[in-house]
N, C-alpha and C. Protein backbone atom coordinates (compact mmCIF):
# COMPACT_ATOMS: atom_id res chain seq x y z
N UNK A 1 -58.67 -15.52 -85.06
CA UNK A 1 -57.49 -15.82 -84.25
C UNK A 1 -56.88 -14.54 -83.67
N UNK A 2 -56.47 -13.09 -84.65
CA UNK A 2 -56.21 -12.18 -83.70
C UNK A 2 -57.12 -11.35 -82.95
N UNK A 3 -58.49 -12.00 -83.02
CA UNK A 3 -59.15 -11.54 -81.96
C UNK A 3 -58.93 -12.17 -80.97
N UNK A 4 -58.95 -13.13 -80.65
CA UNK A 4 -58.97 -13.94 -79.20
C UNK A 4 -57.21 -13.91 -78.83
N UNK A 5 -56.27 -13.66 -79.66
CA UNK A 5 -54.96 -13.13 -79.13
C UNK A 5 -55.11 -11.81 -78.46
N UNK A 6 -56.10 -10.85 -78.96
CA UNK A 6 -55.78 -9.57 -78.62
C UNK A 6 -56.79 -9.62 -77.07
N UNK A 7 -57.64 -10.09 -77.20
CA UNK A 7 -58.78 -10.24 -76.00
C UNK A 7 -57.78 -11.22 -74.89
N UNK A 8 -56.84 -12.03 -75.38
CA UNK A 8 -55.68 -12.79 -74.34
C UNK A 8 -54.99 -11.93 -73.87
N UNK A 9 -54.59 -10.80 -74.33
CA UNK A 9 -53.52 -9.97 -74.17
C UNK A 9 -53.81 -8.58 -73.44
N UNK A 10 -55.22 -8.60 -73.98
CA UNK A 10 -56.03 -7.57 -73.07
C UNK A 10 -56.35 -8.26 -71.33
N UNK A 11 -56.40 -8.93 -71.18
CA UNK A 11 -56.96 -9.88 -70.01
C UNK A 11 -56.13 -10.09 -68.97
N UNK A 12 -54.53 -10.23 -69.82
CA UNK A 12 -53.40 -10.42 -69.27
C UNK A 12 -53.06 -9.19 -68.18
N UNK A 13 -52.97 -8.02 -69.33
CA UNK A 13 -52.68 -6.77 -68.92
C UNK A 13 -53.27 -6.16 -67.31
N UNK A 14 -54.71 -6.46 -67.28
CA UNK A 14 -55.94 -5.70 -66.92
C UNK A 14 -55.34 -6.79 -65.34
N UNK A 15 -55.35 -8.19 -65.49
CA UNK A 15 -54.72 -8.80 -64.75
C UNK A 15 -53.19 -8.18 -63.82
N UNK A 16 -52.22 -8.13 -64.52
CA UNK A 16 -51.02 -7.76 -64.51
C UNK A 16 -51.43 -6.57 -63.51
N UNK A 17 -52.31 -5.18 -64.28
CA UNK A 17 -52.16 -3.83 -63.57
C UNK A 17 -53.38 -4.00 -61.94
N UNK A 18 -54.16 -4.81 -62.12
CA UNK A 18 -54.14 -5.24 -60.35
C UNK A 18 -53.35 -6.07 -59.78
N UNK A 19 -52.89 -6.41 -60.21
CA UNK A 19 -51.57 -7.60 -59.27
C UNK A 19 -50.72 -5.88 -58.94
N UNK A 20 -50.46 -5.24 -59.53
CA UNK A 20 -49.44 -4.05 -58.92
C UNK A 20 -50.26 -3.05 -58.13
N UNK A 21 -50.86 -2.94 -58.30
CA UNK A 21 -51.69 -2.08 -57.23
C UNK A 21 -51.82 -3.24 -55.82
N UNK A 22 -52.15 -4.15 -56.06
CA UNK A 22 -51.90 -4.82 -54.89
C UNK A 22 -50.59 -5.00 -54.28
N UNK A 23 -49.75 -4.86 -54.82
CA UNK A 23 -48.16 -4.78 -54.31
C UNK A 23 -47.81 -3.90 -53.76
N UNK A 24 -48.15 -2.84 -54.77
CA UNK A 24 -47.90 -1.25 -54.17
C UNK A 24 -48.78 -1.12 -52.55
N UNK A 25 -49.91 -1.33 -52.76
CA UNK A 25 -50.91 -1.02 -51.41
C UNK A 25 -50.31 -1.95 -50.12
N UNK A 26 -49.48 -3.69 -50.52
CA UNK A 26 -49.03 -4.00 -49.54
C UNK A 26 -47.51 -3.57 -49.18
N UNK A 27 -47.00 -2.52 -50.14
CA UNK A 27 -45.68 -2.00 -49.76
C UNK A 27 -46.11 -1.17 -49.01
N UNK A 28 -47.33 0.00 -49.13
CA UNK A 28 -47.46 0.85 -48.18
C UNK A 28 -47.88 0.59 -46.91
N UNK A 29 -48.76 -0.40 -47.01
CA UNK A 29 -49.28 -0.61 -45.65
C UNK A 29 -48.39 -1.15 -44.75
N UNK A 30 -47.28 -2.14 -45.11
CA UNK A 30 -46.48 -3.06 -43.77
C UNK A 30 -44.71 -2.18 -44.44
N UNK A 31 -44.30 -0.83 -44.56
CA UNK A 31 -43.43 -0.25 -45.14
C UNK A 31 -42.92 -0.12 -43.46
N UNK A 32 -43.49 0.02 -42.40
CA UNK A 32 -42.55 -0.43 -41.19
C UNK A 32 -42.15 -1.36 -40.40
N UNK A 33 -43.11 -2.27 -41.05
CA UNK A 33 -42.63 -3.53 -40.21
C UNK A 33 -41.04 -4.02 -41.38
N UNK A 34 -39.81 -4.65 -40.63
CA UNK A 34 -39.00 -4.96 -41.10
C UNK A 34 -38.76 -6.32 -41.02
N UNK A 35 -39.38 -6.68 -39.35
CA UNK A 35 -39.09 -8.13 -39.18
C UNK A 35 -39.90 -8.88 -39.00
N UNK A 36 -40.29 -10.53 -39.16
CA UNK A 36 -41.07 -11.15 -38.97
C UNK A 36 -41.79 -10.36 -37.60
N UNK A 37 -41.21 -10.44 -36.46
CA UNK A 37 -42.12 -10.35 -35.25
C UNK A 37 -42.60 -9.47 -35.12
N UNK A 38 -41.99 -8.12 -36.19
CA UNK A 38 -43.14 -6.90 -36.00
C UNK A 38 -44.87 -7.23 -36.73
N UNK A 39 -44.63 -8.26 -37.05
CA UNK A 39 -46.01 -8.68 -37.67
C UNK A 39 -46.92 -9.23 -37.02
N UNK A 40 -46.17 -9.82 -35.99
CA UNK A 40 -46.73 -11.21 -34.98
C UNK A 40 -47.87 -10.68 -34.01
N UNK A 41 -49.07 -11.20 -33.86
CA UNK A 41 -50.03 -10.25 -33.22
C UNK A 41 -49.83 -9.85 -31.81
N UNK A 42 -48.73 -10.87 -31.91
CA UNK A 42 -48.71 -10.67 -30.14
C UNK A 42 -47.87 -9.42 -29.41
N UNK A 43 -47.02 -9.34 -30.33
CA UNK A 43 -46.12 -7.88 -30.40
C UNK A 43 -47.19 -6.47 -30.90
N UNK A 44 -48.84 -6.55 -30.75
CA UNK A 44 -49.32 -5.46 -31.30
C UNK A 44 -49.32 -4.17 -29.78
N UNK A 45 -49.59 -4.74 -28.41
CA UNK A 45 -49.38 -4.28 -27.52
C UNK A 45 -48.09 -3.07 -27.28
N UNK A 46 -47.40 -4.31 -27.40
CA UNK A 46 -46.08 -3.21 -27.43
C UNK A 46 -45.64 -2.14 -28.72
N UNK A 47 -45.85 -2.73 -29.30
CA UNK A 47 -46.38 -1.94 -30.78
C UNK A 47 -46.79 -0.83 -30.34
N UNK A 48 -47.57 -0.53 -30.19
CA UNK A 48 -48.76 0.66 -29.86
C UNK A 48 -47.94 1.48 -28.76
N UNK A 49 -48.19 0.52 -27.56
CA UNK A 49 -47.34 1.55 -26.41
C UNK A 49 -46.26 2.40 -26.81
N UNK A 50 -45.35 1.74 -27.51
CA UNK A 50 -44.04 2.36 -27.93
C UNK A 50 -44.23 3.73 -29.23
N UNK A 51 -45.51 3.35 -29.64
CA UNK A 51 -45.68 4.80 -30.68
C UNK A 51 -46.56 5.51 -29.90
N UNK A 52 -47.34 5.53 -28.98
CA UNK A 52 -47.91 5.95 -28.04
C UNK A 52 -47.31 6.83 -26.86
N UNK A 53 -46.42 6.46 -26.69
CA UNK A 53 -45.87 6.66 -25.27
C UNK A 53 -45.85 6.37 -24.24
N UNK A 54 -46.83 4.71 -24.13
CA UNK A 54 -47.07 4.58 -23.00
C UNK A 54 -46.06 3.65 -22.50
N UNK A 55 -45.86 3.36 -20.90
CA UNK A 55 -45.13 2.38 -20.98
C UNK A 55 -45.87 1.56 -19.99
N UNK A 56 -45.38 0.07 -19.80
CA UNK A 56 -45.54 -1.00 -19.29
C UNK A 56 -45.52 -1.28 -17.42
């Protein structure tokens, strides 16, 4: 029995510490988008231009 508790608890963990690395990696990656529509694909155009410099 405290084997298969400790092998539960191990499983959990190992679980747990990729669920945060995945959090962390999606905090870094979308850390500028603030609003829905900066997400929206259709806003990627202007997106770009505007860190770019280009304009329209």
């Amino acid at each position: 029995m405290q084997a298969v508790t400790k092998e539960t608890l191990m499983t959990q963990l190992i679980k747990k510490q990729r669920l945060d690395r995945e959090f962390a990696w999606i905090s870094r990656e979308f850390k500028d988008f603030h609003t829905l529509s900066d997400v929206e694909i259709y806003n990627a155009e202007s997106y770009a231009a505007l860190h770019l410099g280009y304009h329209f």
